[in-house]
C-alpha atoms as a PDB file:
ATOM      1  CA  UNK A   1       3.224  16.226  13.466  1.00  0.00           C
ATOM      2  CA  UNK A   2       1.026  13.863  14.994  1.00  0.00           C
ATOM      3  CA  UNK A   3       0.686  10.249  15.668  1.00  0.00           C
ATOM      4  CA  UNK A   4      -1.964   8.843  17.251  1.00  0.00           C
ATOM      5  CA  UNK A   5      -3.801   5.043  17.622  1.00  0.00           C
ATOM      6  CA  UNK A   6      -7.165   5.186  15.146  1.00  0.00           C
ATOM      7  CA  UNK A   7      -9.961   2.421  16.388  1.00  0.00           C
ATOM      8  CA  UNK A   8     -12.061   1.175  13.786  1.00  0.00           C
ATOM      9  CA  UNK A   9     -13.457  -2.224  12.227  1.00  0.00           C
ATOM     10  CA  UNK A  10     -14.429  -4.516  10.194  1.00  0.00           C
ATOM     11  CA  UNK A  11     -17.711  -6.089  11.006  1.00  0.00           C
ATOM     12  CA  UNK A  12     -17.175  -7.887  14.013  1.00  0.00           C
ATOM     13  CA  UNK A  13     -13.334  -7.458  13.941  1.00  0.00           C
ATOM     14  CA  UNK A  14     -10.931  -4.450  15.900  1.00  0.00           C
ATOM     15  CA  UNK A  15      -8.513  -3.065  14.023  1.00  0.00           C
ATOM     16  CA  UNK A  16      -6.436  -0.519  15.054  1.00  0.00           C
ATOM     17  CA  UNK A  17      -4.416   1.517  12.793  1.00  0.00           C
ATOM     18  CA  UNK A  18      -2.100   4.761  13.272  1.00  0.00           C
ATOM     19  CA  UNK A  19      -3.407   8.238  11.866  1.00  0.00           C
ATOM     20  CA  UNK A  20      -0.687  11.003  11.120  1.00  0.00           C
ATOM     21  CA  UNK A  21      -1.475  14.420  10.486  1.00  0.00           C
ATOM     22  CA  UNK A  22      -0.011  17.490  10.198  1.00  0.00           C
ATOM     23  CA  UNK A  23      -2.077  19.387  12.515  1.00  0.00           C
ATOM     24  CA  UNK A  24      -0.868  22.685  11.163  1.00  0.00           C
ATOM     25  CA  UNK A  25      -2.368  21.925   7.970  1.00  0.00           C
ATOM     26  CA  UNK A  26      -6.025  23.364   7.326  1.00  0.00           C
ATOM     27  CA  UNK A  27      -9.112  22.473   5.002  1.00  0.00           C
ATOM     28  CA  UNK A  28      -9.747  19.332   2.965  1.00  0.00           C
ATOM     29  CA  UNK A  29      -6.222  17.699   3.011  1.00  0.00           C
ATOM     30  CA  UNK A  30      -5.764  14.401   0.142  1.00  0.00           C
ATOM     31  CA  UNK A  31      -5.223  11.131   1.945  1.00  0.00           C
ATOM     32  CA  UNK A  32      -3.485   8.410   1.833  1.00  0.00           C
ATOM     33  CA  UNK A  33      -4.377   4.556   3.210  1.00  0.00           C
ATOM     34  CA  UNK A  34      -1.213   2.570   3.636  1.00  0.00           C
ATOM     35  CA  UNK A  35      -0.779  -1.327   4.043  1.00  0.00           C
ATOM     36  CA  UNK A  36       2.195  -2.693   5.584  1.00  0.00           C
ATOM     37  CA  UNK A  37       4.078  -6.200   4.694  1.00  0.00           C
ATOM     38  CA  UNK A  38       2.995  -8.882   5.770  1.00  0.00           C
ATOM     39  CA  UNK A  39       3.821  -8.486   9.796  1.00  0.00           C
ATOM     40  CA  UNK A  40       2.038  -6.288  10.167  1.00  0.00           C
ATOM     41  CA  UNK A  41       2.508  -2.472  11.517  1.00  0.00           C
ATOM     42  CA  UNK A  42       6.093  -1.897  12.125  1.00  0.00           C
ATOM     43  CA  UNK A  43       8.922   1.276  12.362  1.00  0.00           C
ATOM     44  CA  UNK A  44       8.838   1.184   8.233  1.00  0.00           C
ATOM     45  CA  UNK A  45       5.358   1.503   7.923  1.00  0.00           C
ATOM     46  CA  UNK A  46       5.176   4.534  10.333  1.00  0.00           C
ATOM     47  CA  UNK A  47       8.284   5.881   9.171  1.00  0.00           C
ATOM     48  CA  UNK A  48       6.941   5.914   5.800  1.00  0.00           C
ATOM     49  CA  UNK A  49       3.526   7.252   6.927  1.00  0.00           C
ATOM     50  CA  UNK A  50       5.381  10.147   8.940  1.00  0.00           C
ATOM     51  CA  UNK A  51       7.044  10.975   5.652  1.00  0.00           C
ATOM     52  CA  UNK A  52       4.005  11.535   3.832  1.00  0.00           C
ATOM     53  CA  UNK A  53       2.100  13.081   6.997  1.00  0.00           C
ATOM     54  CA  UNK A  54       5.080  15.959   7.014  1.00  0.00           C
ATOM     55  CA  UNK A  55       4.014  16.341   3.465  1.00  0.00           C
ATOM     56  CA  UNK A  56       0.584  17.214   4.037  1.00  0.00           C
ATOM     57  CA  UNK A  57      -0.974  13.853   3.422  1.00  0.00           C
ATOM     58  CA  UNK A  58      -3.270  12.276   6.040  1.00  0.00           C
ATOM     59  CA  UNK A  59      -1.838   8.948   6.435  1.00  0.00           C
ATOM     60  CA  UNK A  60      -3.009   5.856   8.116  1.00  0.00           C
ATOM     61  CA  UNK A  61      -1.302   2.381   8.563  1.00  0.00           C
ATOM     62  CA  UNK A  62      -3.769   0.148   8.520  1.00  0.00           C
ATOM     63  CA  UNK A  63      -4.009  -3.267  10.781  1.00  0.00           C
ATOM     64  CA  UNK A  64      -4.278  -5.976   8.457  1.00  0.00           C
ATOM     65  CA  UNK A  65      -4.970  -8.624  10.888  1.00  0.00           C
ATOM     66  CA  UNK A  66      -7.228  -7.022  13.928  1.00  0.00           C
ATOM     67  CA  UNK A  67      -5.998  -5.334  17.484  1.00  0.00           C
ATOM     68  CA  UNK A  68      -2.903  -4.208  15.939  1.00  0.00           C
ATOM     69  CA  UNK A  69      -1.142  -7.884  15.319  1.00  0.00           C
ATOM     70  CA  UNK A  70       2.484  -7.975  14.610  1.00  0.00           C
ATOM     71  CA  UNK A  71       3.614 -10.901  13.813  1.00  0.00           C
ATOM     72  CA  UNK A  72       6.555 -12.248  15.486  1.00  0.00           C
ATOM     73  CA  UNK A  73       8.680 -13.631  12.946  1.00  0.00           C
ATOM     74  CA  UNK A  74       8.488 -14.509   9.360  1.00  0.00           C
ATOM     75  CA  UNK A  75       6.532 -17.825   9.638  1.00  0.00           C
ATOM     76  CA  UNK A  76       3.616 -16.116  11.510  1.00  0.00           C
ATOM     77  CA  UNK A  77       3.309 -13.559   9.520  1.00  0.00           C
ATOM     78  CA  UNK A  78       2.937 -16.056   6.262  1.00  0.00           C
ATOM     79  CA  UNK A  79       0.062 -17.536   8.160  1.00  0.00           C
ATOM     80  CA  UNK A  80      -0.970 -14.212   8.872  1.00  0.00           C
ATOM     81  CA  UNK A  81      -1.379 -13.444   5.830  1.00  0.00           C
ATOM     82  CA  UNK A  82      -1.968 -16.504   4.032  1.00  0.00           C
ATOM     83  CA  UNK A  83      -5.284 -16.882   6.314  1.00  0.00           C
ATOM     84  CA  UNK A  84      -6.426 -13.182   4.811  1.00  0.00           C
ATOM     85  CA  UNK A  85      -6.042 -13.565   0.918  1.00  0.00           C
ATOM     86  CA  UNK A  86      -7.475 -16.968   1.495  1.00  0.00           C
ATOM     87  CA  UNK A  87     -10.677 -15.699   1.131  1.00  0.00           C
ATOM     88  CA  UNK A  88     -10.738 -12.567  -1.315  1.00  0.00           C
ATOM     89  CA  UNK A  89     -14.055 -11.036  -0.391  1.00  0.00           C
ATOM     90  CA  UNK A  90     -12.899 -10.745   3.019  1.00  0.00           C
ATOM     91  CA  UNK A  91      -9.302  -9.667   2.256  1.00  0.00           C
ATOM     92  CA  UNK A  92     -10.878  -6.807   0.054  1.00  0.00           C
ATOM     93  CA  UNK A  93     -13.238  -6.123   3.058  1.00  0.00           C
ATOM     94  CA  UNK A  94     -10.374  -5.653   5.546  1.00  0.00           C
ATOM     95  CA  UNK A  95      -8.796  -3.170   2.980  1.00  0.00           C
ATOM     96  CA  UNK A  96     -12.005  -1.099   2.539  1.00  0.00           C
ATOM     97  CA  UNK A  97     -12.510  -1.140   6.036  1.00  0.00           C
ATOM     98  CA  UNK A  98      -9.505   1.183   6.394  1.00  0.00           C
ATOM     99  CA  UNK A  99     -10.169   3.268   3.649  1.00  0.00           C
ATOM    100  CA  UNK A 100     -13.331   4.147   4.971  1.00  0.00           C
ATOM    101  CA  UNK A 101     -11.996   4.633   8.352  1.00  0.00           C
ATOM    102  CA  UNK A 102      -9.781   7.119   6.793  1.00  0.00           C
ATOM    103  CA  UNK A 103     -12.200   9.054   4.565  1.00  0.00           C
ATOM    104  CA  UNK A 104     -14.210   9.557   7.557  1.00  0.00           C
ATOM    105  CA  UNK A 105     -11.259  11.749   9.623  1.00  0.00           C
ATOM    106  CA  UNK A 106     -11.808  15.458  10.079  1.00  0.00           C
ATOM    107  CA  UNK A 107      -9.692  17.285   7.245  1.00  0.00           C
ATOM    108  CA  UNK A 108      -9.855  14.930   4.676  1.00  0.00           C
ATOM    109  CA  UNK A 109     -10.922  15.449   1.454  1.00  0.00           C
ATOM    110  CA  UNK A 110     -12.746  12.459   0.469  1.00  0.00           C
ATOM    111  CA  UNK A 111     -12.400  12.695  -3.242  1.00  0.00           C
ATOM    112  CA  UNK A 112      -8.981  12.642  -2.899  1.00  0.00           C
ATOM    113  CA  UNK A 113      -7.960   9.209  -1.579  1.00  0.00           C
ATOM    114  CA  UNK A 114      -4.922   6.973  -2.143  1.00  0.00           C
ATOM    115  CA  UNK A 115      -4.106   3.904  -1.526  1.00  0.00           C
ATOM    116  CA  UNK A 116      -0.117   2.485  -1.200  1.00  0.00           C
ATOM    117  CA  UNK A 117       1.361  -0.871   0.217  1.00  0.00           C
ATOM    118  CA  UNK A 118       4.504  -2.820   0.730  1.00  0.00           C
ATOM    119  CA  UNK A 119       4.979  -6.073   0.250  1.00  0.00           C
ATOM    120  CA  UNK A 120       1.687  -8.139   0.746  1.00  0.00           C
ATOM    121  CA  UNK A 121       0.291  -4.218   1.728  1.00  0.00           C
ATOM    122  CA  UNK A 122       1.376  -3.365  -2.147  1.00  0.00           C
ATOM    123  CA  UNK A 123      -1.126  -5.924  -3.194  1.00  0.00           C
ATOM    124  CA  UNK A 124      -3.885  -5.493  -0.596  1.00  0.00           C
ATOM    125  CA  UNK A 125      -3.132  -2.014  -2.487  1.00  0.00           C
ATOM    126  CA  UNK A 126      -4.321  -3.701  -6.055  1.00  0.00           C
ATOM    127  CA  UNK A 127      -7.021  -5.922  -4.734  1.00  0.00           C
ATOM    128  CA  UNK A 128      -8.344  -2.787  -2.778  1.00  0.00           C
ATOM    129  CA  UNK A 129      -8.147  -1.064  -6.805  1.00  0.00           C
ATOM    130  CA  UNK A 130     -10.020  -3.814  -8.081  1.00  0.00           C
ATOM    131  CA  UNK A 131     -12.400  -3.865  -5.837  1.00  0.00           C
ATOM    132  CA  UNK A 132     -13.741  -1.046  -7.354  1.00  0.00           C
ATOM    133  CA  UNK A 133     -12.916   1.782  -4.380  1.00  0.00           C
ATOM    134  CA  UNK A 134     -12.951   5.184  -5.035  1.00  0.00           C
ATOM    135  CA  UNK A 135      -9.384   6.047  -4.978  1.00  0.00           C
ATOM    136  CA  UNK A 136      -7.575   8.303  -7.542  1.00  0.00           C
ATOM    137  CA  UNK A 137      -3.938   6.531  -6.979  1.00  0.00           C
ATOM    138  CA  UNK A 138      -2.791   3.214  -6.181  1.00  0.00           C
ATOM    139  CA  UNK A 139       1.136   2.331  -5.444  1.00  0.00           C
ATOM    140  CA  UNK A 140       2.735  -0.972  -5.167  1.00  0.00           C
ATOM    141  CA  UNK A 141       5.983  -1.226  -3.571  1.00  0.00           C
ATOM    142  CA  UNK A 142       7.413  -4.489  -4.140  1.00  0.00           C
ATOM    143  CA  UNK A 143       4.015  -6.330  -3.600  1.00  0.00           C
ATOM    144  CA  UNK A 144       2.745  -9.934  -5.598  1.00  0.00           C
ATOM    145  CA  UNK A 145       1.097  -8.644  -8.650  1.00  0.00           C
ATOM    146  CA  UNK A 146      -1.501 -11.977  -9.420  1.00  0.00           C
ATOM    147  CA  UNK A 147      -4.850 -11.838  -8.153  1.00  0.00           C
ATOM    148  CA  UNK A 148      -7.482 -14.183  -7.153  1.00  0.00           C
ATOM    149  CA  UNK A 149     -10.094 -12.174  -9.416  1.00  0.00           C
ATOM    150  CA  UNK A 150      -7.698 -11.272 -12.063  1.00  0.00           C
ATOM    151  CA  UNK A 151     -10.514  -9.757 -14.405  1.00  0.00           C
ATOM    152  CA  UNK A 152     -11.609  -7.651 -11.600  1.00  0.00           C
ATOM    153  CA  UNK A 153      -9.294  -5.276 -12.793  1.00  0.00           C
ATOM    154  CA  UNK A 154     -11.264  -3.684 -14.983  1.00  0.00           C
ATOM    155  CA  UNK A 155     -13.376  -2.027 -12.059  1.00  0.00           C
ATOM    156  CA  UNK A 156     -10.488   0.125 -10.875  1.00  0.00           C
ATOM    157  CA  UNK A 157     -10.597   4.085 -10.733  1.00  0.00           C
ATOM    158  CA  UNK A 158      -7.585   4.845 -10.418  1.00  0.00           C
ATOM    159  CA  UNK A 159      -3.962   5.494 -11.734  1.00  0.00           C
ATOM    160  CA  UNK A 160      -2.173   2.751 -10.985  1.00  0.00           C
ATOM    161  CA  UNK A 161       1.919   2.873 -10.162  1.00  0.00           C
ATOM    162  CA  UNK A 162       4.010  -0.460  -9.599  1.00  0.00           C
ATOM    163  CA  UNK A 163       7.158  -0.585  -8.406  1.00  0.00           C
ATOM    164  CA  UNK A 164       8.937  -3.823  -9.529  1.00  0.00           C
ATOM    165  CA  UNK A 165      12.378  -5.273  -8.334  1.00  0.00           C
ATOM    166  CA  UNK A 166      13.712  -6.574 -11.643  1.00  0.00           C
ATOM    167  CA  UNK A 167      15.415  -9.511  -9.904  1.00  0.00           C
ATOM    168  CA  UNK A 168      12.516 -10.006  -7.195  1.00  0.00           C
ATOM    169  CA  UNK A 169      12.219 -14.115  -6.893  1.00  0.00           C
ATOM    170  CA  UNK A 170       9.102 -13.816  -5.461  1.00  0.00           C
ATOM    171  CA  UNK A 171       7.668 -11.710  -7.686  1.00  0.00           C
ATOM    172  CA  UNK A 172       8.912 -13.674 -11.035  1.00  0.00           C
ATOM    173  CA  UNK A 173       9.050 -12.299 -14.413  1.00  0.00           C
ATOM    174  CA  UNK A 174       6.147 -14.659 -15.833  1.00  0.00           C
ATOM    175  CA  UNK A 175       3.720 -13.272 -12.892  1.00  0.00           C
ATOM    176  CA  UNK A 176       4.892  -9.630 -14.112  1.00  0.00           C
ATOM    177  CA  UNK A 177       3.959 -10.674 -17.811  1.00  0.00           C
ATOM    178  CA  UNK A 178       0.551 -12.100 -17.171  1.00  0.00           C
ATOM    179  CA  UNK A 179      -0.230  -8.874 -14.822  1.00  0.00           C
ATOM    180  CA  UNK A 180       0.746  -6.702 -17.235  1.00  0.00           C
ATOM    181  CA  UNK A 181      -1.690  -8.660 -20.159  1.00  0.00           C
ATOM    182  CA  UNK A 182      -4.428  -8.217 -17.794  1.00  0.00           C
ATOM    183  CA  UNK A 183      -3.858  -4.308 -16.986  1.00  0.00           C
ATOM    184  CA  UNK A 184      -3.519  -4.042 -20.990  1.00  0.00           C
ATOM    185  CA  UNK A 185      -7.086  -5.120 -21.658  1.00  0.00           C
ATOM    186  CA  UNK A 186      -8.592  -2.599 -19.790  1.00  0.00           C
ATOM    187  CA  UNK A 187      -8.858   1.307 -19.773  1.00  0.00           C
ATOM    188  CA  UNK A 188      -6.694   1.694 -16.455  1.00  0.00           C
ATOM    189  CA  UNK A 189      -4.261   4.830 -16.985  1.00  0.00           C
ATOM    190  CA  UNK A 190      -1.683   2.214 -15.135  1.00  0.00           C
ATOM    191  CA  UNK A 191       2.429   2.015 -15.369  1.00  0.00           C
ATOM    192  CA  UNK A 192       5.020  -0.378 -14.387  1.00  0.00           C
ATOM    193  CA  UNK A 193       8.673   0.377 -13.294  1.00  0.00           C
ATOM    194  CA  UNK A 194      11.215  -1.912 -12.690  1.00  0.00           C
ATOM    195  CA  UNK A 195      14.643  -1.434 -10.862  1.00  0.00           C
ATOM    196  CA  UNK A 196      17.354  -3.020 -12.237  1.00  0.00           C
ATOM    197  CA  UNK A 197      19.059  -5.714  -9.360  1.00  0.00           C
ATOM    198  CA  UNK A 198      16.635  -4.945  -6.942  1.00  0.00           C
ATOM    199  CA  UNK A 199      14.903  -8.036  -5.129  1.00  0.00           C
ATOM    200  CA  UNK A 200      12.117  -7.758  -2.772  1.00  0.00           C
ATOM    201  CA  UNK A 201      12.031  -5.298   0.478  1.00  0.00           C
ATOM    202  CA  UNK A 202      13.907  -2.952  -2.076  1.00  0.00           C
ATOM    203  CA  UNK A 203      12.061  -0.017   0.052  1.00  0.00           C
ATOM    204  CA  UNK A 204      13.271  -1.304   3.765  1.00  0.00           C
ATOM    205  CA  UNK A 205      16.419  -0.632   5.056  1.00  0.00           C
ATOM    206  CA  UNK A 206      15.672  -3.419   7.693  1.00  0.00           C
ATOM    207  CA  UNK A 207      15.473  -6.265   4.695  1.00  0.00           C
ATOM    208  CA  UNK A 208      19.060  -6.795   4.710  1.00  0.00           C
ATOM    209  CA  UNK A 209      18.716  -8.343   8.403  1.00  0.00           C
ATOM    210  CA  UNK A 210      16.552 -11.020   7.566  1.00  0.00           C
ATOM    211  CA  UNK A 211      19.388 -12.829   6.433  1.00  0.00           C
ATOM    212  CA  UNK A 212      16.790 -13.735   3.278  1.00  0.00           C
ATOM    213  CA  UNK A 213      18.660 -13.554  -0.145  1.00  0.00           C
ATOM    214  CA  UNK A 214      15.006 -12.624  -1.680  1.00  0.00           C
ATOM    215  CA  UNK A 215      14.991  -9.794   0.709  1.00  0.00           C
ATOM    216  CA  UNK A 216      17.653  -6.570   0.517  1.00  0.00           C
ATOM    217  CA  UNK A 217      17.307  -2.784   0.555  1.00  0.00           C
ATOM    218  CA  UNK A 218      18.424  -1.070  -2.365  1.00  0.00           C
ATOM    219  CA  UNK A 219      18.833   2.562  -1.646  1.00  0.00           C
ATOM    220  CA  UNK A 220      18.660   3.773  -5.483  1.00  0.00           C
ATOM    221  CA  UNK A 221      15.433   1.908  -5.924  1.00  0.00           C
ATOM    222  CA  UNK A 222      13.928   3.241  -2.959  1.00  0.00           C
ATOM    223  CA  UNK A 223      14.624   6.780  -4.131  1.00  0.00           C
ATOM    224  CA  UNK A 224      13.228   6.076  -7.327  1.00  0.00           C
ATOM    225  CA  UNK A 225      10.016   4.405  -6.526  1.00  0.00           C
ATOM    226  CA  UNK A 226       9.561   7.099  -3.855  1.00  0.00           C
ATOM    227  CA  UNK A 227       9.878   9.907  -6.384  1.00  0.00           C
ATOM    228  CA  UNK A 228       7.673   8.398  -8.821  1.00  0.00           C
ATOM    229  CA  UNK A 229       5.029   7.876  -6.055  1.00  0.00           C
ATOM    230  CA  UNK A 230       4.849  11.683  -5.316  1.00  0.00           C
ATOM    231  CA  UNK A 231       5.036  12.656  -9.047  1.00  0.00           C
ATOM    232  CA  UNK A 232       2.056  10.272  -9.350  1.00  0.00           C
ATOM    233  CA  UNK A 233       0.074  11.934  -6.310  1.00  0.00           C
ATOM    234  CA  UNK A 234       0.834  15.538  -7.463  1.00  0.00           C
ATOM    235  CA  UNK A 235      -0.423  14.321 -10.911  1.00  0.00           C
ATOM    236  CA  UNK A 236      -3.607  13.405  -9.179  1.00  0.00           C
ATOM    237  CA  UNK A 237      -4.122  15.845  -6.460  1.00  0.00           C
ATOM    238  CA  UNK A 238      -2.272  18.998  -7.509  1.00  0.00           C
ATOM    239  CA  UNK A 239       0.547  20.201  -5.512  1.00  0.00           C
ATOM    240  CA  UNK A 240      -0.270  20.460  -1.826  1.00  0.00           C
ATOM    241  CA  UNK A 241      -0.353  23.951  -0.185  1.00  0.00           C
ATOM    242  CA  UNK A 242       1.876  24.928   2.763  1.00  0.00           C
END
């Protein structure tokens, strides 16, 4: 398995993401773009991207924010990130920017591209969807579901997988309804599932240290959304190949 610092950008902006591969692994391999919460890269994003890398994924964190930024602590990172969705051409730019960088690695297969996030990377996920990209899956974990171009929706590709905490605050029940309205008025092949007294983070063992009552790792629901994530990618891209 291997790790390694990719340099790419977005117009004028560096970004620098992290690439894992399975270098053992030959031929066009599917791929997968993942956006991390709002701080930025950190151990779950990797760890999660090493995961799918053993798999036989080609997996890249993306940098949401330009030279690898991590924010320090919860109130830079919501500036962080409140200063990208801001503006959602260029928040949709920043997304495609990775995507691209990915498709463009030796040993991917470029019709066979996914995109997954966490957090505020779960909806980078959607906006990159409804930006029209060419992916074939697109996973929310935990991520806000509205949109600043709502009816945009009806440009995405592909199948579409969000996983919900049921008792996420910040993610509330009426934001769920209205996203789910929105999905149902287009052709999307698109599902929702939603963990029963899981709040937000559900996916990251490190929520619980925030000290956040919005934020706690819930190990069934991390099991669950996991496992419907790779039933949703073999669905898409076949079973992978040793």
């Amino acid at each position: 398995m291997k790790s390694a610092t990719l340099d790419y950008r977005d117009s004028a902006v560096r970004l620098k993401g992290v690439l894992s591969q399975d270098e053992r692994r030959t031929g066009g391999r599917p791929a997968v773009v993942l956006f991390p919460d709002a701080r930025g890269i950190g151990d779950h994003a990797i760890d999660c991207a090493g995961r799918l890398a053993a798999l036989g994924y080609v997996t890249l964190v993306a940098d949401l924010y330009g030279d690898g930024t991590r924010a320090r602590d919860m109130a830079q990172a919501m500036e962080l990130m409140n200063g990208l969705r801001s503006d959602a051409g260029r928040w949709r730019a920043r997304a495609r920017a990775a995507l691209d960088a990915l498709a463009g690695q030796d040993g991917v297969d470029r019709s066979r591209l996914a995109a997954i996030g966490y957090c505020f990377g779960g909806s980078t996920a959607l906006e990159l969807a409804r930006s029209g990209a060419p992916l074939a899956a697109v996973v929310s974990f935990h991520g806000g579901l509205a949109s600043p171009r709502p009816d945009d929706a009806r440009n995405i590709k592909a199948k579409v997988l969000v996983c919900h905490g049921a008792a996420d605050p910040l993610v509330p029940p009426a934001e769920v309804a209205a996203f789910e309205t929105q999905m149902s008025r287009t052709s999307v092949d698109w599902q929702l599932h939603a963990y029963g007294g899981a709040v937000h983070g559900f996916t990251n063992p490190e929520a619980d240290a925030a000290g956040v009552p919005a934020l706690a790792y819930n190990a069934a629901a991390d099991r669950r959304s996991r496992n419907a994530m790779l039933a949703l990618f073999e669905e898409v891209f076949g079973p992978l190949l040793p």
